[in-house]
PDB file of N, CA and C in Angstrom:
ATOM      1  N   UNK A   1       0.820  -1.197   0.000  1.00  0.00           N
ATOM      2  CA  UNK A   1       0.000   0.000   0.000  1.00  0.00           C
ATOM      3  C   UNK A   1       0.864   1.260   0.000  1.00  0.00           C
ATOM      4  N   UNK A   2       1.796   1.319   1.170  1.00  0.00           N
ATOM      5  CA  UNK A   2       2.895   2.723   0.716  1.00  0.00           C
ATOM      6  C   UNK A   2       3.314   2.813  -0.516  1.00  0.00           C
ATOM      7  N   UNK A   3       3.992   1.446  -1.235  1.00  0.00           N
ATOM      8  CA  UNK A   3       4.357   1.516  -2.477  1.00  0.00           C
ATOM      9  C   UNK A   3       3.289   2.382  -3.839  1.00  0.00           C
ATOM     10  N   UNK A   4       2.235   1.760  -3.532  1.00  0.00           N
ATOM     11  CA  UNK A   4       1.493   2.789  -4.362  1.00  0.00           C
ATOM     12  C   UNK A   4       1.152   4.083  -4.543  1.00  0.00           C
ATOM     13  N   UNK A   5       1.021   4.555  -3.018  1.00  0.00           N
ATOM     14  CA  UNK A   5       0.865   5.927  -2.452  1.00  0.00           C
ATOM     15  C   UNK A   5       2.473   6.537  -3.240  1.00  0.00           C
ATOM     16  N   UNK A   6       3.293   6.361  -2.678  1.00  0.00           N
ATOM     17  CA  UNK A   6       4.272   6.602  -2.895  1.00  0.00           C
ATOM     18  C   UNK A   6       4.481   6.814  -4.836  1.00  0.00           C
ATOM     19  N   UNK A   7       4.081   5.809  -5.581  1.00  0.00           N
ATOM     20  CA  UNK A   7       4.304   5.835  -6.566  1.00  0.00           C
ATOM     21  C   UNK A   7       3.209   6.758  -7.523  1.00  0.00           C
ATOM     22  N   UNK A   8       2.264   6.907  -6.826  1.00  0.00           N
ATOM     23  CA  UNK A   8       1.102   7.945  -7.057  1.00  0.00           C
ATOM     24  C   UNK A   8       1.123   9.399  -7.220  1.00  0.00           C
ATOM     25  N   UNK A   9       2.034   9.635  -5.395  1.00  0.00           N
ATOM     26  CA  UNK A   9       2.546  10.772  -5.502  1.00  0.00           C
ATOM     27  C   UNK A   9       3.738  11.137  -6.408  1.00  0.00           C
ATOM     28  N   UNK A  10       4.740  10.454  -6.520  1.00  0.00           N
ATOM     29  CA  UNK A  10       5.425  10.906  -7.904  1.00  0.00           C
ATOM     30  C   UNK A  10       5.151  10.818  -9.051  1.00  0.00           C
ATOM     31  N   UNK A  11       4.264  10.025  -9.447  1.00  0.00           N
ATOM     32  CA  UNK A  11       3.864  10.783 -10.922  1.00  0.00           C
ATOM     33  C   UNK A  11       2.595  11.521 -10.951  1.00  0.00           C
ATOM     34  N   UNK A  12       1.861  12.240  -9.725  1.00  0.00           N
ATOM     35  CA  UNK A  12       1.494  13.649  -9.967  1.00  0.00           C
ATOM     36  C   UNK A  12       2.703  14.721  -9.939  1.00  0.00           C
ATOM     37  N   UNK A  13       3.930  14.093  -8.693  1.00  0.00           N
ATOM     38  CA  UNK A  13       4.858  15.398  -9.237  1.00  0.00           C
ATOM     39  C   UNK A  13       5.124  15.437 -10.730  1.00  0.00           C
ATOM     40  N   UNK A  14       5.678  14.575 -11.655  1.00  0.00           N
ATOM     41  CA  UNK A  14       6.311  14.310 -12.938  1.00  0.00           C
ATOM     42  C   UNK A  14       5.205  15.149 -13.488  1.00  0.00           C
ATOM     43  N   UNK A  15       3.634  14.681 -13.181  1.00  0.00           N
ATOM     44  CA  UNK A  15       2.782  15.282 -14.074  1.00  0.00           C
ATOM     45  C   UNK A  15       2.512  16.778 -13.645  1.00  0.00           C
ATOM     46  N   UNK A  16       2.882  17.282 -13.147  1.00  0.00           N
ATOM     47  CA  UNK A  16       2.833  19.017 -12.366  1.00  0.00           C
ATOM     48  C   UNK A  16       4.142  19.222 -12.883  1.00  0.00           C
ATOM     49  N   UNK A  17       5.536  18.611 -12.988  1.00  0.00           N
ATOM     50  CA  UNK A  17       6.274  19.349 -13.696  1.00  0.00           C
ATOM     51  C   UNK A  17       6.639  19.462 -15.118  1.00  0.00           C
ATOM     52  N   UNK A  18       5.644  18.440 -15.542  1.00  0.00           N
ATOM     53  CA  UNK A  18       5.454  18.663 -17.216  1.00  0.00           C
ATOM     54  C   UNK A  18       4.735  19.201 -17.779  1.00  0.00           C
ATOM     55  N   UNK A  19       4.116  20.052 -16.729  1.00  0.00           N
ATOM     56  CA  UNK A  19       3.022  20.813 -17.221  1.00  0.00           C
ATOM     57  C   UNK A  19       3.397  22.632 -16.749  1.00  0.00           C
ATOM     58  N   UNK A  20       4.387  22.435 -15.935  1.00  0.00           N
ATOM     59  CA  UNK A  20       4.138  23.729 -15.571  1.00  0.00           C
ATOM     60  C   UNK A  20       5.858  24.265 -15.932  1.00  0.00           C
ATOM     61  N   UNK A  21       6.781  23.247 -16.137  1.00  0.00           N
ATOM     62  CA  UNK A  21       8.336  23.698 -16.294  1.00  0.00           C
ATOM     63  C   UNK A  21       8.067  24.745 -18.086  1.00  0.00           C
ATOM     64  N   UNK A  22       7.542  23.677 -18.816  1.00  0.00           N
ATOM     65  CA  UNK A  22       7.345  24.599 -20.291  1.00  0.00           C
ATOM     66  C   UNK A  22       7.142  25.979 -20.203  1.00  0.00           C
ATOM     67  N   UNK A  23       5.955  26.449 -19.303  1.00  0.00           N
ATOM     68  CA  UNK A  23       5.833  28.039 -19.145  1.00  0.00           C
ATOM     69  C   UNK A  23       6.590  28.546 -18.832  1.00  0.00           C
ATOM     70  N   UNK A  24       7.573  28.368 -17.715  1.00  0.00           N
ATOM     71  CA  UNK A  24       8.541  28.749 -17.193  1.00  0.00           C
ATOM     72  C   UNK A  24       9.918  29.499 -17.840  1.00  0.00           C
ATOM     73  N   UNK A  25      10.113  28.209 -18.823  1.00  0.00           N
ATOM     74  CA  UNK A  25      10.947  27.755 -20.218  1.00  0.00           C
ATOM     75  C   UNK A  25      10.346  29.399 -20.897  1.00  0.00           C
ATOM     76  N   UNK A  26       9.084  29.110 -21.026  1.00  0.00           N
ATOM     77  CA  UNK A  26       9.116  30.501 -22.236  1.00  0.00           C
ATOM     78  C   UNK A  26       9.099  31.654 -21.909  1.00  0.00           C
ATOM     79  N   UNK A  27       8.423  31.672 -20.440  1.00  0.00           N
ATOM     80  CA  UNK A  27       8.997  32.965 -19.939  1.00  0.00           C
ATOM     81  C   UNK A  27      10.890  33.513 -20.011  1.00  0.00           C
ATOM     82  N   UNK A  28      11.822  32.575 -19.752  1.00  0.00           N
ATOM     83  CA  UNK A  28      13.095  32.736 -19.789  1.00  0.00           C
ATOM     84  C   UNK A  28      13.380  33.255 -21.076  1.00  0.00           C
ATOM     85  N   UNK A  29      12.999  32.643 -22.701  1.00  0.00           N
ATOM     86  CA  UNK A  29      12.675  32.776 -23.295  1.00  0.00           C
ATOM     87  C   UNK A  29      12.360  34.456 -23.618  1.00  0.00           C
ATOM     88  N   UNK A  30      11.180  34.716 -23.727  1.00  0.00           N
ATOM     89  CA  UNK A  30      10.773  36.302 -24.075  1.00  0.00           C
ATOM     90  C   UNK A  30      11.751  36.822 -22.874  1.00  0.00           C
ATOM     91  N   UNK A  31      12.268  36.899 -21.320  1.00  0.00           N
ATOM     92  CA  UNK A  31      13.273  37.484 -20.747  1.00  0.00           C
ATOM     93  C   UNK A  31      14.096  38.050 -21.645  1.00  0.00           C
ATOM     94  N   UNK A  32      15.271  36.812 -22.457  1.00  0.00           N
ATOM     95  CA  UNK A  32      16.350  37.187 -23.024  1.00  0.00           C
ATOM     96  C   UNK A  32      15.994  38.011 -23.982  1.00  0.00           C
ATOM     97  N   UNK A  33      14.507  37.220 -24.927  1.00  0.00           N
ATOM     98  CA  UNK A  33      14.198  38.415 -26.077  1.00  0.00           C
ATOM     99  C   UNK A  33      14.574  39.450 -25.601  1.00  0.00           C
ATOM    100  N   UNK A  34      13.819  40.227 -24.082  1.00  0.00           N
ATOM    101  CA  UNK A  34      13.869  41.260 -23.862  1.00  0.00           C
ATOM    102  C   UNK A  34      15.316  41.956 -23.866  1.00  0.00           C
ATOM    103  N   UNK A  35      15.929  41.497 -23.126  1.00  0.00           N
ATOM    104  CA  UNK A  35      17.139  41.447 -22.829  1.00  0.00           C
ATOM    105  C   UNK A  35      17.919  41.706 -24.155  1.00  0.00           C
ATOM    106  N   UNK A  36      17.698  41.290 -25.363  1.00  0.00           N
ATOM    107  CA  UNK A  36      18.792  41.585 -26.566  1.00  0.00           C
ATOM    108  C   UNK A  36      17.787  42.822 -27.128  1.00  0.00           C
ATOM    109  N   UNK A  37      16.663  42.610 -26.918  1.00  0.00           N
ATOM    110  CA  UNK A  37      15.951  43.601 -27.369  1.00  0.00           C
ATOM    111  C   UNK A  37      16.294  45.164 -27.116  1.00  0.00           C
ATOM    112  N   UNK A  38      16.232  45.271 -25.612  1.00  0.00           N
ATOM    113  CA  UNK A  38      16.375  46.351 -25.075  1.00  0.00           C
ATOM    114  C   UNK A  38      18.221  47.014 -25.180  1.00  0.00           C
ATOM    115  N   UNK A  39      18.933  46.196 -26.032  1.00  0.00           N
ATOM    116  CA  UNK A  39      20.309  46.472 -25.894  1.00  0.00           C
ATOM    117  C   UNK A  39      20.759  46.792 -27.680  1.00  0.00           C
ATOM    118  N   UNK A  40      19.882  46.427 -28.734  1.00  0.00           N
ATOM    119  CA  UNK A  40      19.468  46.774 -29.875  1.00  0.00           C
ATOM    120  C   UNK A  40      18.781  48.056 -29.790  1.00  0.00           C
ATOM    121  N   UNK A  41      17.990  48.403 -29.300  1.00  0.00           N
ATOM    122  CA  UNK A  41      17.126  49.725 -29.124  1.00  0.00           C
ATOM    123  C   UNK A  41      17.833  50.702 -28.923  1.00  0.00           C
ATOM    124  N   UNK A  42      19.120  50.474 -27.766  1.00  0.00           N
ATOM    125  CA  UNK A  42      19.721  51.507 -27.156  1.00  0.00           C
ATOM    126  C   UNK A  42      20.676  52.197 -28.737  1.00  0.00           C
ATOM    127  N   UNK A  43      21.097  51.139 -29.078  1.00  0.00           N
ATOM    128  CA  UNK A  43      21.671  51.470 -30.144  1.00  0.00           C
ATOM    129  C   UNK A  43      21.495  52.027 -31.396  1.00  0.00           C
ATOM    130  N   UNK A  44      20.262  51.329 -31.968  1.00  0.00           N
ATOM    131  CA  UNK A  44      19.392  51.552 -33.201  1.00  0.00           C
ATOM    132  C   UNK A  44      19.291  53.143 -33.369  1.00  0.00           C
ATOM    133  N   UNK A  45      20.404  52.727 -34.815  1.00  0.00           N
ATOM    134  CA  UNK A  45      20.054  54.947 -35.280  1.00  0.00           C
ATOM    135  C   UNK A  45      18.785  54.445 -36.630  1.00  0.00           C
ATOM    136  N   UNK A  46      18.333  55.130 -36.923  1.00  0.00           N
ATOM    137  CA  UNK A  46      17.311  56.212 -35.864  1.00  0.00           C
ATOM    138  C   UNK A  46      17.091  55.332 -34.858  1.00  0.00           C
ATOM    139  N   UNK A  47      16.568  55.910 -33.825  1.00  0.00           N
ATOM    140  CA  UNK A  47      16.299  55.132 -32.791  1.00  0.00           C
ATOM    141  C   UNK A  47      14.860  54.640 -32.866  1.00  0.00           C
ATOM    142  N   UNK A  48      14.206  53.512 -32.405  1.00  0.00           N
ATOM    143  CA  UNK A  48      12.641  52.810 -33.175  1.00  0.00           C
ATOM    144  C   UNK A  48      11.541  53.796 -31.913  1.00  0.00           C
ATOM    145  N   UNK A  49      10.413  53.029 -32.476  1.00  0.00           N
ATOM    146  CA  UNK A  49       9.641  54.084 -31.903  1.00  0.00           C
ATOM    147  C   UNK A  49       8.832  52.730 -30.378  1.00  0.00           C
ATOM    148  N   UNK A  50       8.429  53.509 -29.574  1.00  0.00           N
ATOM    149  CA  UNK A  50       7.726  52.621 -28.475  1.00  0.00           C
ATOM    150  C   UNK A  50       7.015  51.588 -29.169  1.00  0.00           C
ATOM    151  N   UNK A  51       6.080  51.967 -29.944  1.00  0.00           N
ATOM    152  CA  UNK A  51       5.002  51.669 -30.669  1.00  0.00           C
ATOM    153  C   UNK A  51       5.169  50.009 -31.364  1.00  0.00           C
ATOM    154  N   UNK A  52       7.000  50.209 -31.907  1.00  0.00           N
ATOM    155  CA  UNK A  52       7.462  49.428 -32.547  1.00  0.00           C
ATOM    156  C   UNK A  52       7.983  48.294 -31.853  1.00  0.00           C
ATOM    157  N   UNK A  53       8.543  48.700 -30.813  1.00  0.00           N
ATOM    158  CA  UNK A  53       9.374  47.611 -29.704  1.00  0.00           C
ATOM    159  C   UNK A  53       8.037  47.032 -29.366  1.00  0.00           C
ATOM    160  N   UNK A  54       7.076  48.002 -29.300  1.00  0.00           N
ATOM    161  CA  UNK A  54       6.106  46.789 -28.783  1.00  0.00           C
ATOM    162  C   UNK A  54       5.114  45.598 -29.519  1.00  0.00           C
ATOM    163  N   UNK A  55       4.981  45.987 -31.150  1.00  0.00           N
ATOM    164  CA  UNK A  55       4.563  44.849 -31.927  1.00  0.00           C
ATOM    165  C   UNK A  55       5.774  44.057 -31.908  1.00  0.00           C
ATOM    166  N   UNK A  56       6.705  43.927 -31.815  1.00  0.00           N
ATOM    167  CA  UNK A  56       7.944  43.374 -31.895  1.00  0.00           C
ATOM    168  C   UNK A  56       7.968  42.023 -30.881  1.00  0.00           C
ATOM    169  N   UNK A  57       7.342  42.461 -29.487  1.00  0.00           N
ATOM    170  CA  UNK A  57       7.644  41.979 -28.403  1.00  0.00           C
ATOM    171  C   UNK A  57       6.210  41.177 -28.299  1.00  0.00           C
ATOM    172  N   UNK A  58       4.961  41.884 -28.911  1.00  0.00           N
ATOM    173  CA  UNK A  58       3.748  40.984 -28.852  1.00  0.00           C
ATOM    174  C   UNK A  58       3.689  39.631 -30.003  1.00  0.00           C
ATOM    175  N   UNK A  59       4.363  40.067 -31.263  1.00  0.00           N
ATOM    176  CA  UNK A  59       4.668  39.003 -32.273  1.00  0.00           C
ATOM    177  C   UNK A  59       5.607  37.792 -31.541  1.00  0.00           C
ATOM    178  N   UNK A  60       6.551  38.259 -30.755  1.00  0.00           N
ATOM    179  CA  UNK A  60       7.456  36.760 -29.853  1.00  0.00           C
ATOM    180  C   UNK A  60       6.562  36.464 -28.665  1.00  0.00           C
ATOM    181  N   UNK A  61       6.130  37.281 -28.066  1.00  0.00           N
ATOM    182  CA  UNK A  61       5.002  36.198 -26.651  1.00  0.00           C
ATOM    183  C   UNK A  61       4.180  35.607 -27.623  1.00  0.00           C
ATOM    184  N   UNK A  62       3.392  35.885 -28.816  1.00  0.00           N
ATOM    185  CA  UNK A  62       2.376  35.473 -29.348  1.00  0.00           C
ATOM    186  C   UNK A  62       3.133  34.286 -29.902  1.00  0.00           C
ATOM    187  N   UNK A  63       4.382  34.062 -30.907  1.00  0.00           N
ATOM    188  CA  UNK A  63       5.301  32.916 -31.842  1.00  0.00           C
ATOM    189  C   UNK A  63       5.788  31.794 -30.013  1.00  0.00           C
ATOM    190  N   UNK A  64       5.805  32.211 -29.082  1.00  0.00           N
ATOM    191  CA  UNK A  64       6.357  32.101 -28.128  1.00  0.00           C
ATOM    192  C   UNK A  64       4.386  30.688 -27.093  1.00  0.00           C
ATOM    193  N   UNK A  65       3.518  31.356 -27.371  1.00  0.00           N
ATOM    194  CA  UNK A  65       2.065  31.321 -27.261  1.00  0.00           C
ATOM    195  C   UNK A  65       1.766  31.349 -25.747  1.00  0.00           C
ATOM    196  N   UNK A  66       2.632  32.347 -25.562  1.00  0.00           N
ATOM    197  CA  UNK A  66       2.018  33.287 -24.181  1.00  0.00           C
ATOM    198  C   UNK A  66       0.883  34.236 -24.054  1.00  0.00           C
ATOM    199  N   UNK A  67       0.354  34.056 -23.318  1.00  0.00           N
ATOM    200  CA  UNK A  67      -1.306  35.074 -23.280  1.00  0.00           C
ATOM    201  C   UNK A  67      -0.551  36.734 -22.798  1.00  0.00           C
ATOM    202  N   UNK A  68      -0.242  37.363 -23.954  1.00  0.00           N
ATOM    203  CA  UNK A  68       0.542  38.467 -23.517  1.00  0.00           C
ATOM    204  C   UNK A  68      -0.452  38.988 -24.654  1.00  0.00           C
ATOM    205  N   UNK A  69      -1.125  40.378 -24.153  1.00  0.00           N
ATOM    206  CA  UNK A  69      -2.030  41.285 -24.331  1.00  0.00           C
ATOM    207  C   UNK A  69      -1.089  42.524 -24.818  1.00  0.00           C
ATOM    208  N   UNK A  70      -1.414  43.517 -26.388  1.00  0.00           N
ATOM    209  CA  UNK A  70      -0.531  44.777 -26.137  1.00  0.00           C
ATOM    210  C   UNK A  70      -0.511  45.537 -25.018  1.00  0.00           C
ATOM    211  N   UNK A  71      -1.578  45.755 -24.727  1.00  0.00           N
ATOM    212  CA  UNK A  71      -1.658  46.749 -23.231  1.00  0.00           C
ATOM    213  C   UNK A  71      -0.603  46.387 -21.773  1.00  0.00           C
ATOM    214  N   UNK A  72      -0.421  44.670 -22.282  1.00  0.00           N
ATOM    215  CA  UNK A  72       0.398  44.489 -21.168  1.00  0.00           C
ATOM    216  C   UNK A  72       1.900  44.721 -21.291  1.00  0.00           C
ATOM    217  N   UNK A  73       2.061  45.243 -22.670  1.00  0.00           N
ATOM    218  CA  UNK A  73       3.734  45.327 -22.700  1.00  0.00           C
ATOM    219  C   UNK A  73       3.896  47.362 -22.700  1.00  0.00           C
ATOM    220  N   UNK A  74       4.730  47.712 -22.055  1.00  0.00           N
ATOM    221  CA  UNK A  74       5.212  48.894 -21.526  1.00  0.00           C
ATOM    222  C   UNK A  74       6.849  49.396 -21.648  1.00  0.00           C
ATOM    223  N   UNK A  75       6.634  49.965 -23.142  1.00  0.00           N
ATOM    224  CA  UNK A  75       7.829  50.749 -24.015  1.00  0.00           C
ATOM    225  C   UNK A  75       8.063  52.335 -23.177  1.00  0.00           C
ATOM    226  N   UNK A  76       9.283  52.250 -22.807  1.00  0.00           N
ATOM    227  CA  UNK A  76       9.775  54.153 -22.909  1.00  0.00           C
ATOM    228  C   UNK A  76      11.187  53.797 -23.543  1.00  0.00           C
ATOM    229  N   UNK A  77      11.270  54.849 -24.460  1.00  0.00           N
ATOM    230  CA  UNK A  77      12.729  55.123 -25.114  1.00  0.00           C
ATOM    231  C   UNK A  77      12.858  56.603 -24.643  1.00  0.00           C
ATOM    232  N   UNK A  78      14.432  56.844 -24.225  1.00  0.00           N
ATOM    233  CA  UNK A  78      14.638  57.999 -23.826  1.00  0.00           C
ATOM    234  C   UNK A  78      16.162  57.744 -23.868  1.00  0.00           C
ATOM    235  N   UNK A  79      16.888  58.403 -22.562  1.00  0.00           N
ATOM    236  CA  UNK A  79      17.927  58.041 -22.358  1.00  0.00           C
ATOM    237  C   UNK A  79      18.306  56.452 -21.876  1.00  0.00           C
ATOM    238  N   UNK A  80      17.337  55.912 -21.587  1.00  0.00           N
ATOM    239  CA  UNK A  80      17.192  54.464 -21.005  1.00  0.00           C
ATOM    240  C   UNK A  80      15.797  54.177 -22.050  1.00  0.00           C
ATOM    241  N   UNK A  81      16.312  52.505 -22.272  1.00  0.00           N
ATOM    242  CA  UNK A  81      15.143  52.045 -22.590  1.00  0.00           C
ATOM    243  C   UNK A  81      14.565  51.389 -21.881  1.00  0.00           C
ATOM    244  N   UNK A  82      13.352  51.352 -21.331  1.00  0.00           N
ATOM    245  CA  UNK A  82      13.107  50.770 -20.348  1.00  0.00           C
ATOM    246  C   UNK A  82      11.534  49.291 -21.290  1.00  0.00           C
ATOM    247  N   UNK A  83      11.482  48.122 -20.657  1.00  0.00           N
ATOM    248  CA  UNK A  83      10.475  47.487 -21.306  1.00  0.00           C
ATOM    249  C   UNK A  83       9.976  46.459 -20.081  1.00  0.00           C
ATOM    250  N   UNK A  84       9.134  46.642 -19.797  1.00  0.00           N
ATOM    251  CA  UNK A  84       8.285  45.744 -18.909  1.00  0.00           C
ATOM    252  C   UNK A  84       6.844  45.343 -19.484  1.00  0.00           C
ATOM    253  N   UNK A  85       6.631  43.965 -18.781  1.00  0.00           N
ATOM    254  CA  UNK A  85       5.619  43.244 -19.660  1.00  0.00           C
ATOM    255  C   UNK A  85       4.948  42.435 -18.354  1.00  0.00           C
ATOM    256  N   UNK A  86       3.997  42.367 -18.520  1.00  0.00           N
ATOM    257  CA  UNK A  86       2.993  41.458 -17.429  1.00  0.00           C
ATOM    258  C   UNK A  86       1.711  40.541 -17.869  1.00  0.00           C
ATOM    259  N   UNK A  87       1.710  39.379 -17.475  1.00  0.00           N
ATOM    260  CA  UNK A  87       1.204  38.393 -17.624  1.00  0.00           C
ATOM    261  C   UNK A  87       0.819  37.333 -17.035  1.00  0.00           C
ATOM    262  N   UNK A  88      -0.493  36.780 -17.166  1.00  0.00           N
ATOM    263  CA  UNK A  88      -0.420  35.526 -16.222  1.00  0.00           C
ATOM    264  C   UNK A  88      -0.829  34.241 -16.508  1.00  0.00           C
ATOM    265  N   UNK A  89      -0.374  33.017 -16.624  1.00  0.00           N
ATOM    266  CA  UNK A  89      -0.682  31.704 -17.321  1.00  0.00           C
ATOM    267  C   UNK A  89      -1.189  31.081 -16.064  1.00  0.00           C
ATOM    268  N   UNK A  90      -2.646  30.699 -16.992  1.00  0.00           N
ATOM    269  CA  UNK A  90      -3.404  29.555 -15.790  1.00  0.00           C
ATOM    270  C   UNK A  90      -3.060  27.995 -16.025  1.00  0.00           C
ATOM    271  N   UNK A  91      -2.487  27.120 -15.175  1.00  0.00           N
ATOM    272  CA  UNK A  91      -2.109  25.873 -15.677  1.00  0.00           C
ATOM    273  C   UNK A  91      -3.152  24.943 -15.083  1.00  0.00           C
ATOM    274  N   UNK A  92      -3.751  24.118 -15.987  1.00  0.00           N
ATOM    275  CA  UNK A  92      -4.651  23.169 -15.662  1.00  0.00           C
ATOM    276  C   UNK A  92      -4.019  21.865 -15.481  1.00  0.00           C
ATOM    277  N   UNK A  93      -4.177  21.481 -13.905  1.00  0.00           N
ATOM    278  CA  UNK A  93      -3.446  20.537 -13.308  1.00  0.00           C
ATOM    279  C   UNK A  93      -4.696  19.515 -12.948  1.00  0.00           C
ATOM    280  N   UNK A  94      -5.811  19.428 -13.702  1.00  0.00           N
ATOM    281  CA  UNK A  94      -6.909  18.654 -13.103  1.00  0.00           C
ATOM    282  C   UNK A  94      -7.774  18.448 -12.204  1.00  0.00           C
ATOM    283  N   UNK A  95      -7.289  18.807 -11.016  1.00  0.00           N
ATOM    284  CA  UNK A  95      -7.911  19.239  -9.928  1.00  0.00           C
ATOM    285  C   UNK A  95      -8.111  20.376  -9.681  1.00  0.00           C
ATOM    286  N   UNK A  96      -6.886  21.281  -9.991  1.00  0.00           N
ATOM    287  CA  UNK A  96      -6.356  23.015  -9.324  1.00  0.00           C
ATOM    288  C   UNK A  96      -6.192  23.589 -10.955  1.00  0.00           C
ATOM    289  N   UNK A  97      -6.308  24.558 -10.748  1.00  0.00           N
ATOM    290  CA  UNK A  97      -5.987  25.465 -12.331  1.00  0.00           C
ATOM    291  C   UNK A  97      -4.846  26.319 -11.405  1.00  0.00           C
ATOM    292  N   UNK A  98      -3.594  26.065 -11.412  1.00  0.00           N
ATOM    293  CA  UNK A  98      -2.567  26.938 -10.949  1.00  0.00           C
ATOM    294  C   UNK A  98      -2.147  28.154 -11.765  1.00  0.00           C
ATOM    295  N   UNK A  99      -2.418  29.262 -11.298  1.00  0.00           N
ATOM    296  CA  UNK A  99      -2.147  30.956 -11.552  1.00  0.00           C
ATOM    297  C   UNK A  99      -0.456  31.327 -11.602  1.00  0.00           C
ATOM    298  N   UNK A 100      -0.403  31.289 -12.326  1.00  0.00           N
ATOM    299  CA  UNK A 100       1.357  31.833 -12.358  1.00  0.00           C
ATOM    300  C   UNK A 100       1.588  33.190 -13.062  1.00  0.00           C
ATOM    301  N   UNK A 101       2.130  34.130 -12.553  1.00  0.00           N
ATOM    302  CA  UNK A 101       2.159  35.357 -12.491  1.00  0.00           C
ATOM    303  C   UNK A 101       3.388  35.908 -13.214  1.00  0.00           C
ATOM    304  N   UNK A 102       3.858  36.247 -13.916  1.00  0.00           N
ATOM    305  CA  UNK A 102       5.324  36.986 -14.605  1.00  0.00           C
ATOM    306  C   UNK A 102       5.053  38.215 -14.888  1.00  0.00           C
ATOM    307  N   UNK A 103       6.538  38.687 -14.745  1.00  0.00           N
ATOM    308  CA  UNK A 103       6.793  40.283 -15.101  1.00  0.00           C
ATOM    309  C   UNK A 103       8.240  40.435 -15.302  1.00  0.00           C
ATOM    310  N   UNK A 104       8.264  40.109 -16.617  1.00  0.00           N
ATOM    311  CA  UNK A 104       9.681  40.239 -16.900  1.00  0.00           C
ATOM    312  C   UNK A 104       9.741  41.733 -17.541  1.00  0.00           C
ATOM    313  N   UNK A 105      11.200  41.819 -17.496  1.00  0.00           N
ATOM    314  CA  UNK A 105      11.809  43.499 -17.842  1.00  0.00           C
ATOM    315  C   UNK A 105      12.906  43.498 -18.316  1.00  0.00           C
ATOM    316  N   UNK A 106      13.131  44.532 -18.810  1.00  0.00           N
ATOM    317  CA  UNK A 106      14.711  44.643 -19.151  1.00  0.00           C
ATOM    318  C   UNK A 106      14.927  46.320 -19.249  1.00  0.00           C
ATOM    319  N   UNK A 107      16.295  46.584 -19.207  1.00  0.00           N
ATOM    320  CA  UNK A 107      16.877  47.842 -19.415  1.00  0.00           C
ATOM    321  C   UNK A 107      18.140  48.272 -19.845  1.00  0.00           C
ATOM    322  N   UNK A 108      18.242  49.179 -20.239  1.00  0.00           N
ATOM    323  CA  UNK A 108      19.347  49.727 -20.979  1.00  0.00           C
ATOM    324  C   UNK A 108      19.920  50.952 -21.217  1.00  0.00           C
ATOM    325  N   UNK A 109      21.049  51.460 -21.038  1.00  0.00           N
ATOM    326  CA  UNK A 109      21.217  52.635 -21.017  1.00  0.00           C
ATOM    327  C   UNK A 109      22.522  53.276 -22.086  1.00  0.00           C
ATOM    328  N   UNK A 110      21.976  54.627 -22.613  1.00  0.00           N
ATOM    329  CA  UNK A 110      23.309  54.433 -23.911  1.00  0.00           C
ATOM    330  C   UNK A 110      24.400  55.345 -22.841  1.00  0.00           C
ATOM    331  N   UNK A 111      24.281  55.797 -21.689  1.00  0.00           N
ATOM    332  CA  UNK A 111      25.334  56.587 -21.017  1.00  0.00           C
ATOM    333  C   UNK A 111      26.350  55.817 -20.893  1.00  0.00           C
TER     334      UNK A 111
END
């Protein structure tokens, strides 16, 4: 009887981490986007417009198939580029629909 319990409970873990490591994965993912993104921008003569970094960044969460909304991504170009993005993936674990929350960012500065 432990043996089963036991063997029960690890493959709900296996099955909770094959379900929830992938999101994780793509969040890291759009991170770095951000991350090369925001270090291209600083540079880019002419320099691009908010407007632009941000179809840019909704076309990779979307190729990426993160529930990332335009409204949720947040362009300033100035002396810093600044880019923050917010989002939240519901994971259906069968019993629980687990809420996972991200807010990745990045920044850059041409000083």
């Amino acid at each position: 009887m432990k043996a089963i319990l036991s063997l029960a409970f690890l493959g709900a873990v296996i099955f909770c981490a094959f379900k929830i490591a992938p999101v994780y994965v793509e969040n890291y993912e759009l991170q770095d986007y951000l991350n090369n993104l925001a270090v291209q921008a600083t540079v880019q003569v002419p320099q691009a417009k908010p407007e632009d970094l941000q179809n840019e960044i909704y076309a990779k969460a979307e190729s990426l198939g993160l529930p990332v909304e335009r409204q949720d991504i947040k362009v300033s170009i100035g002396q810093t580029v600044r880019i923050n993005v917010r989002y939240s993936v519901y994971v259906d674990l069968k019993i629980y629909t687990l809420p996972l929350h991200f807010a990745p960012s990045a920044q850059n500065s041409n000083i």
